[in-house]
PDB file of N, CA and C in Angstrom:
ATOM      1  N   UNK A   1     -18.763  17.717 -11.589  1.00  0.00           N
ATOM      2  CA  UNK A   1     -17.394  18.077 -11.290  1.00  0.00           C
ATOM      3  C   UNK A   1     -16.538  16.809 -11.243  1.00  0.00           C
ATOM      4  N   UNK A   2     -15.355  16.378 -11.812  1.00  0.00           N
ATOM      5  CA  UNK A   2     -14.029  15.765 -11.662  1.00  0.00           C
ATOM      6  C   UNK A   2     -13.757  15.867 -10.508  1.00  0.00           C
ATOM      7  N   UNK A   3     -13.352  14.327 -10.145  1.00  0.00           N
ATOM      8  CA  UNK A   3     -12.612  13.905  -9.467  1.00  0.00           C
ATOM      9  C   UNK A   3     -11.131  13.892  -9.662  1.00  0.00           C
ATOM     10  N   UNK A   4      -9.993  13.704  -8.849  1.00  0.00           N
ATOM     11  CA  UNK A   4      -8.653  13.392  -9.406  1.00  0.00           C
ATOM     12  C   UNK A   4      -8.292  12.086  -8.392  1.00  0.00           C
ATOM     13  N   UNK A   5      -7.654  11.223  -9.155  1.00  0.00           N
ATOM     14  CA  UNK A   5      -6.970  10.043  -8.066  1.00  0.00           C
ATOM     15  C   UNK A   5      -5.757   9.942  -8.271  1.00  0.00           C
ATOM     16  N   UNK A   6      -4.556  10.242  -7.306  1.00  0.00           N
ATOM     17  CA  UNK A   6      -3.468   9.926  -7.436  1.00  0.00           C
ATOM     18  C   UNK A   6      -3.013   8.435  -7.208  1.00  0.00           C
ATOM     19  N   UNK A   7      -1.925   8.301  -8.380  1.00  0.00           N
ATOM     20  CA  UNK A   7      -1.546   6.613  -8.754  1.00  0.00           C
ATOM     21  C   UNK A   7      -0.114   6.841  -8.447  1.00  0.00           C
ATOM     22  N   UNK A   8       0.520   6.151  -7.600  1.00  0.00           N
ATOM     23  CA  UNK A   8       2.101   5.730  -7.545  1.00  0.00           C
ATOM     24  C   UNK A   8       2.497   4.349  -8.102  1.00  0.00           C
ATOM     25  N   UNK A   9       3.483   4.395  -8.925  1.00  0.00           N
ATOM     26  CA  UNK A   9       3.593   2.886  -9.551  1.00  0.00           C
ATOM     27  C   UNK A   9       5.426   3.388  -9.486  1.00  0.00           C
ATOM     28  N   UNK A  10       5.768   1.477  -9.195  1.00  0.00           N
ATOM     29  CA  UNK A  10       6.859   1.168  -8.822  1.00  0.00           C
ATOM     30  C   UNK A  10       7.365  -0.347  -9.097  1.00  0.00           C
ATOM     31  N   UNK A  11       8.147   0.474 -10.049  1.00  0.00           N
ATOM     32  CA  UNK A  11       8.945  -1.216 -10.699  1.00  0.00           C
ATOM     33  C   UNK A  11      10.245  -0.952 -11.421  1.00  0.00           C
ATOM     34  N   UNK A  12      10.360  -1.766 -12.470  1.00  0.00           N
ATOM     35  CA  UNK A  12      11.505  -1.724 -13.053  1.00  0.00           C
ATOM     36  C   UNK A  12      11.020  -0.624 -14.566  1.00  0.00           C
ATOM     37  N   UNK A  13      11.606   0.141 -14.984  1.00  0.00           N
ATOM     38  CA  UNK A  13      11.399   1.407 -15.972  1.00  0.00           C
ATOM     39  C   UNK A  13      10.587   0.794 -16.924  1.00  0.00           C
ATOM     40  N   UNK A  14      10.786  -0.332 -17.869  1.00  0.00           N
ATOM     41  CA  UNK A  14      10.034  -0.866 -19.020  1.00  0.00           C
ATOM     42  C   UNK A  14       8.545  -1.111 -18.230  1.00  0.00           C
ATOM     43  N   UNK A  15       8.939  -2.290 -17.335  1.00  0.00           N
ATOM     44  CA  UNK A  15       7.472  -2.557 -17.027  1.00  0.00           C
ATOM     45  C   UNK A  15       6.677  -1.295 -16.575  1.00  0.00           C
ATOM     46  N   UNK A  16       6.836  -0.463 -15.665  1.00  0.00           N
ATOM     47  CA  UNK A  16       6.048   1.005 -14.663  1.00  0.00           C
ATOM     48  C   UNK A  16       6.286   1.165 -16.540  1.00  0.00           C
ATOM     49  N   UNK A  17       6.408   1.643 -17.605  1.00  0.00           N
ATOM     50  CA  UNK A  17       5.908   2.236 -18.722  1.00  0.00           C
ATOM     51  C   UNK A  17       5.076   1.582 -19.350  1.00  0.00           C
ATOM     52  N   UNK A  18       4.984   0.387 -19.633  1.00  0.00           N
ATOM     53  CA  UNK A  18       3.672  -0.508 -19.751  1.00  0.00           C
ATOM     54  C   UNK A  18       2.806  -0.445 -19.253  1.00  0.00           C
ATOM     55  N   UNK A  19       2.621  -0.406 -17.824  1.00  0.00           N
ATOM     56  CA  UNK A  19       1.454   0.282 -17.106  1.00  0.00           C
ATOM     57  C   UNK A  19       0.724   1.257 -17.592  1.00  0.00           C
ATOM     58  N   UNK A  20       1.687   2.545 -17.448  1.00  0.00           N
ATOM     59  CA  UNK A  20       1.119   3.356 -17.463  1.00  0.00           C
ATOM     60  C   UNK A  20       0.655   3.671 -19.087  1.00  0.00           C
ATOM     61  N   UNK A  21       1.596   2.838 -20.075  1.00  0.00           N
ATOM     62  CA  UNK A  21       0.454   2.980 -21.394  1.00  0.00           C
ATOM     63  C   UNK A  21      -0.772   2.153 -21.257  1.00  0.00           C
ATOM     64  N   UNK A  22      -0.819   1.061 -20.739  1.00  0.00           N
ATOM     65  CA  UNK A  22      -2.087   0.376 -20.607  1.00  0.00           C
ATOM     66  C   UNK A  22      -2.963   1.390 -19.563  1.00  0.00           C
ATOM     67  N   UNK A  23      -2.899   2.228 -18.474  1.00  0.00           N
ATOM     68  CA  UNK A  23      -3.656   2.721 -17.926  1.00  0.00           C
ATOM     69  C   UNK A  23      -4.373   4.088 -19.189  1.00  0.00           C
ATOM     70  N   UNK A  24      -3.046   4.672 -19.650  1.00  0.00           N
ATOM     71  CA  UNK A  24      -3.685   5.993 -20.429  1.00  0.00           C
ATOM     72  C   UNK A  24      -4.338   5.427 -21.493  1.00  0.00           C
ATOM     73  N   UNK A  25      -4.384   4.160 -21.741  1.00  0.00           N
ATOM     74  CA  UNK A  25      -5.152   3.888 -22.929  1.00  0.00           C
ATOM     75  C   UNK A  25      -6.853   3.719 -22.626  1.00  0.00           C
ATOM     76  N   UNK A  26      -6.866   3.727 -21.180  1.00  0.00           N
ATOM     77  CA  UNK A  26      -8.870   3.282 -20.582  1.00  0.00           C
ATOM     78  C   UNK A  26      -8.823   4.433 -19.936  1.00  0.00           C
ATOM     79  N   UNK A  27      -8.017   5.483 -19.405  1.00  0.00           N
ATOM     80  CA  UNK A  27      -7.914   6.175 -18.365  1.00  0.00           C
ATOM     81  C   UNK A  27      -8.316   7.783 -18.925  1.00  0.00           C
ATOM     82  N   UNK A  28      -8.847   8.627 -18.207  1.00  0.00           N
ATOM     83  CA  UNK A  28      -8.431   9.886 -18.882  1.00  0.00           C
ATOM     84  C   UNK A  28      -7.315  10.124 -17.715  1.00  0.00           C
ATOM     85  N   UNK A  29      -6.107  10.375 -18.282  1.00  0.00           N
ATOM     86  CA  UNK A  29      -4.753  10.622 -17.312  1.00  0.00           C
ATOM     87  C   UNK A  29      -4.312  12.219 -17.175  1.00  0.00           C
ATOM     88  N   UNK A  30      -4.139  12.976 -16.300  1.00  0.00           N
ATOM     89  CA  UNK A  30      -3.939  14.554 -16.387  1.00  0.00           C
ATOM     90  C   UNK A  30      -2.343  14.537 -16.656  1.00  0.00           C
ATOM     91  N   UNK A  31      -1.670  13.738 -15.547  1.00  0.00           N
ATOM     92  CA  UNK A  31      -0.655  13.984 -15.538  1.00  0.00           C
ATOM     93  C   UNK A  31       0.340  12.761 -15.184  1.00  0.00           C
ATOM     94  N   UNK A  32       1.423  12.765 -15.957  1.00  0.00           N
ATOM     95  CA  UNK A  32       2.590  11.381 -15.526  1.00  0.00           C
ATOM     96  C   UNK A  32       3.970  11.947 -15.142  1.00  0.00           C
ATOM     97  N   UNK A  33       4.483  12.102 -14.080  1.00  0.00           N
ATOM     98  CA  UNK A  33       5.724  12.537 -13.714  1.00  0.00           C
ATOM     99  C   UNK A  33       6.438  11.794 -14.506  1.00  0.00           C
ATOM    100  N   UNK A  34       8.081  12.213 -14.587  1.00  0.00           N
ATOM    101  CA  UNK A  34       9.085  11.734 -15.125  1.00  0.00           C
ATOM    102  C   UNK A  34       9.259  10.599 -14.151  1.00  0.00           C
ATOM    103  N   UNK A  35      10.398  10.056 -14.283  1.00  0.00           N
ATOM    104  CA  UNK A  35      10.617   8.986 -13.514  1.00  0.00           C
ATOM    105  C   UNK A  35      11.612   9.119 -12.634  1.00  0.00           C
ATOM    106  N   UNK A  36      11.545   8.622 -11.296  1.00  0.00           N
ATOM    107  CA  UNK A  36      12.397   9.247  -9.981  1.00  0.00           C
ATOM    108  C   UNK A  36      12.905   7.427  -9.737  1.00  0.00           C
ATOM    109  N   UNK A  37      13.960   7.545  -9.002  1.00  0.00           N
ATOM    110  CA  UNK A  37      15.156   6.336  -8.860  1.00  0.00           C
ATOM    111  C   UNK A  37      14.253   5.767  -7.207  1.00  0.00           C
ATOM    112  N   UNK A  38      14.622   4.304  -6.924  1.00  0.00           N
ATOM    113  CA  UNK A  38      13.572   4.208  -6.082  1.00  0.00           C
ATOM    114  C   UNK A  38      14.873   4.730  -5.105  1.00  0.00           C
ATOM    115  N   UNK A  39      14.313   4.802  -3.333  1.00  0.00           N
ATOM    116  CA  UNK A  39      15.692   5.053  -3.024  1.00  0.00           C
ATOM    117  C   UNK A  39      15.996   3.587  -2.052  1.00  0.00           C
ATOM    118  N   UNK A  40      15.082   2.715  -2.124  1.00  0.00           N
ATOM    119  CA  UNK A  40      15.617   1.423  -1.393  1.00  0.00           C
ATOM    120  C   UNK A  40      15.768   0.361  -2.323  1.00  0.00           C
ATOM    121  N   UNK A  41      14.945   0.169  -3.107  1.00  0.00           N
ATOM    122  CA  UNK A  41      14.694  -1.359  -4.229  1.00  0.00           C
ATOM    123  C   UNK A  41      15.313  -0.786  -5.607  1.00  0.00           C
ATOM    124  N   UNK A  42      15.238  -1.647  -6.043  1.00  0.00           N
ATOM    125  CA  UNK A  42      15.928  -0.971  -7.792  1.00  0.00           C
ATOM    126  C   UNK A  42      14.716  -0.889  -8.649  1.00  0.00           C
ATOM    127  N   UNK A  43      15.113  -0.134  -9.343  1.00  0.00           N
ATOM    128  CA  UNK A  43      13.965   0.310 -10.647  1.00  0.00           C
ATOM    129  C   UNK A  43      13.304   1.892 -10.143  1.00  0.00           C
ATOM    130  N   UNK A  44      12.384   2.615 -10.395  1.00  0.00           N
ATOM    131  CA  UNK A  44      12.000   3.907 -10.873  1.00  0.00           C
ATOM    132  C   UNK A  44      10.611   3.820 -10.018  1.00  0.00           C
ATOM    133  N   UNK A  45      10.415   4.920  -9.700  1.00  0.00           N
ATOM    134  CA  UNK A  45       8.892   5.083  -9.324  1.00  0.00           C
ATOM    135  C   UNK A  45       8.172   6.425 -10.505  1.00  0.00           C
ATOM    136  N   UNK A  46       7.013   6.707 -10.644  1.00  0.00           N
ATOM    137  CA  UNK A  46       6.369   7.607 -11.399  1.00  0.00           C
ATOM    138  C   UNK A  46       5.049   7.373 -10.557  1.00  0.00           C
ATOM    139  N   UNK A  47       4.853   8.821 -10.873  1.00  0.00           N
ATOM    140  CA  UNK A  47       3.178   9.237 -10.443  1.00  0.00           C
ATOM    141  C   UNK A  47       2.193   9.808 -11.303  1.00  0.00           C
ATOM    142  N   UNK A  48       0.944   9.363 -11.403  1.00  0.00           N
ATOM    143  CA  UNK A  48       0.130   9.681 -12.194  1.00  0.00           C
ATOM    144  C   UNK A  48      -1.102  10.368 -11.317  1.00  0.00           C
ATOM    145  N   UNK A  49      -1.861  11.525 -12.273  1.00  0.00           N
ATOM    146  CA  UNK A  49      -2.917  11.579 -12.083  1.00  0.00           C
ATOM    147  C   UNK A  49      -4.190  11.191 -12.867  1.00  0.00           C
ATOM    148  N   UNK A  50      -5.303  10.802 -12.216  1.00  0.00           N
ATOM    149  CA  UNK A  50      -6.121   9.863 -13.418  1.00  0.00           C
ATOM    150  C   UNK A  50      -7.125  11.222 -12.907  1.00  0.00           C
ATOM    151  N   UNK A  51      -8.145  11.102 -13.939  1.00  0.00           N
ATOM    152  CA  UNK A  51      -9.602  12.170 -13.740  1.00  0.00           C
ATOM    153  C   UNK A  51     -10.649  11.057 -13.512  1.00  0.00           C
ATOM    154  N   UNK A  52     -11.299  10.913 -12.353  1.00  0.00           N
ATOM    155  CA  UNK A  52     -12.656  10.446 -12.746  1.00  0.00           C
ATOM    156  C   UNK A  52     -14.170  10.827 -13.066  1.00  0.00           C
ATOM    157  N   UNK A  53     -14.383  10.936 -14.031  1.00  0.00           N
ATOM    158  CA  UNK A  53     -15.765  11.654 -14.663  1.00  0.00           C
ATOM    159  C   UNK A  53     -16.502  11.270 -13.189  1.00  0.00           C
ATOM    160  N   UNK A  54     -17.560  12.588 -13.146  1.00  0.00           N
ATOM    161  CA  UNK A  54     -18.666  12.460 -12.778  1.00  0.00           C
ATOM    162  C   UNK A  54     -19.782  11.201 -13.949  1.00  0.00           C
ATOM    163  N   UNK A  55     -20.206  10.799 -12.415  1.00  0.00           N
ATOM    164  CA  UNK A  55     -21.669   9.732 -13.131  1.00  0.00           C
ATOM    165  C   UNK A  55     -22.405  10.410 -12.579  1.00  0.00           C
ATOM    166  N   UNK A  56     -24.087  10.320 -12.972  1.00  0.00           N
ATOM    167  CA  UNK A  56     -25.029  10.892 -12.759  1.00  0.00           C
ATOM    168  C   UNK A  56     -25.729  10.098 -11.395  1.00  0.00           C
ATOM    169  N   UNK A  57     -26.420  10.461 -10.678  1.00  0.00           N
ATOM    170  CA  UNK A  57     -26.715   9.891  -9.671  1.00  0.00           C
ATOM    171  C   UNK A  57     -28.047   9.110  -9.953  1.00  0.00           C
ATOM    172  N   UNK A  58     -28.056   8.157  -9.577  1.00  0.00           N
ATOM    173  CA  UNK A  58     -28.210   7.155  -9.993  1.00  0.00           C
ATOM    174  C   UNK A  58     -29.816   6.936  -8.718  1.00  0.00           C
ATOM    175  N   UNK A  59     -29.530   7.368  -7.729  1.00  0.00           N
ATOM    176  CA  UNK A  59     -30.544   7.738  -6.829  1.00  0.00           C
ATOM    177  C   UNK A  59     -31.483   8.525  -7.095  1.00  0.00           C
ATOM    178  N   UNK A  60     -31.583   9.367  -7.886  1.00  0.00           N
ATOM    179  CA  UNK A  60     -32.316  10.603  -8.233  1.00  0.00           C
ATOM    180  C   UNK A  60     -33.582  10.026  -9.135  1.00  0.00           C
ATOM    181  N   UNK A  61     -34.765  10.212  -9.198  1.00  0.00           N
ATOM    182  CA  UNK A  61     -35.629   9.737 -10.371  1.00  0.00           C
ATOM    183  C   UNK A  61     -35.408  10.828 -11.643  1.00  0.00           C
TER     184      UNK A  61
END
């Protein structure tokens, strides 16, 4: 069974989109919100969800 990890990233719009192409490029990503205005600092926040595969247990013979 999948895991899900929620990612908040917060910067200025170009860079938080660099991220998040460098993350979806290693990542399996479910989901990337649009982009929301910060409401104290300048620039955008977005949220992602990443999947993390099950690994096999590693304990088990």
């Amino acid at each position: 069974m999948s895991r899900l990890v929620k990612i908040r990233l917060s910067g200025q719009s170009d860079d938080v989109a660099g991220v998040i192409d460098q993350i979806t490029a290693g990542l399996d990503v479910a989901d990337v919100s649009a982009p929301y205005p910060n409401r104290r600092d300048p620039g955008v926040r977005r949220y992602l969800t990443v999947v993390v595969p099950d690994t096999p247990d590693q304990s088990r013979p």
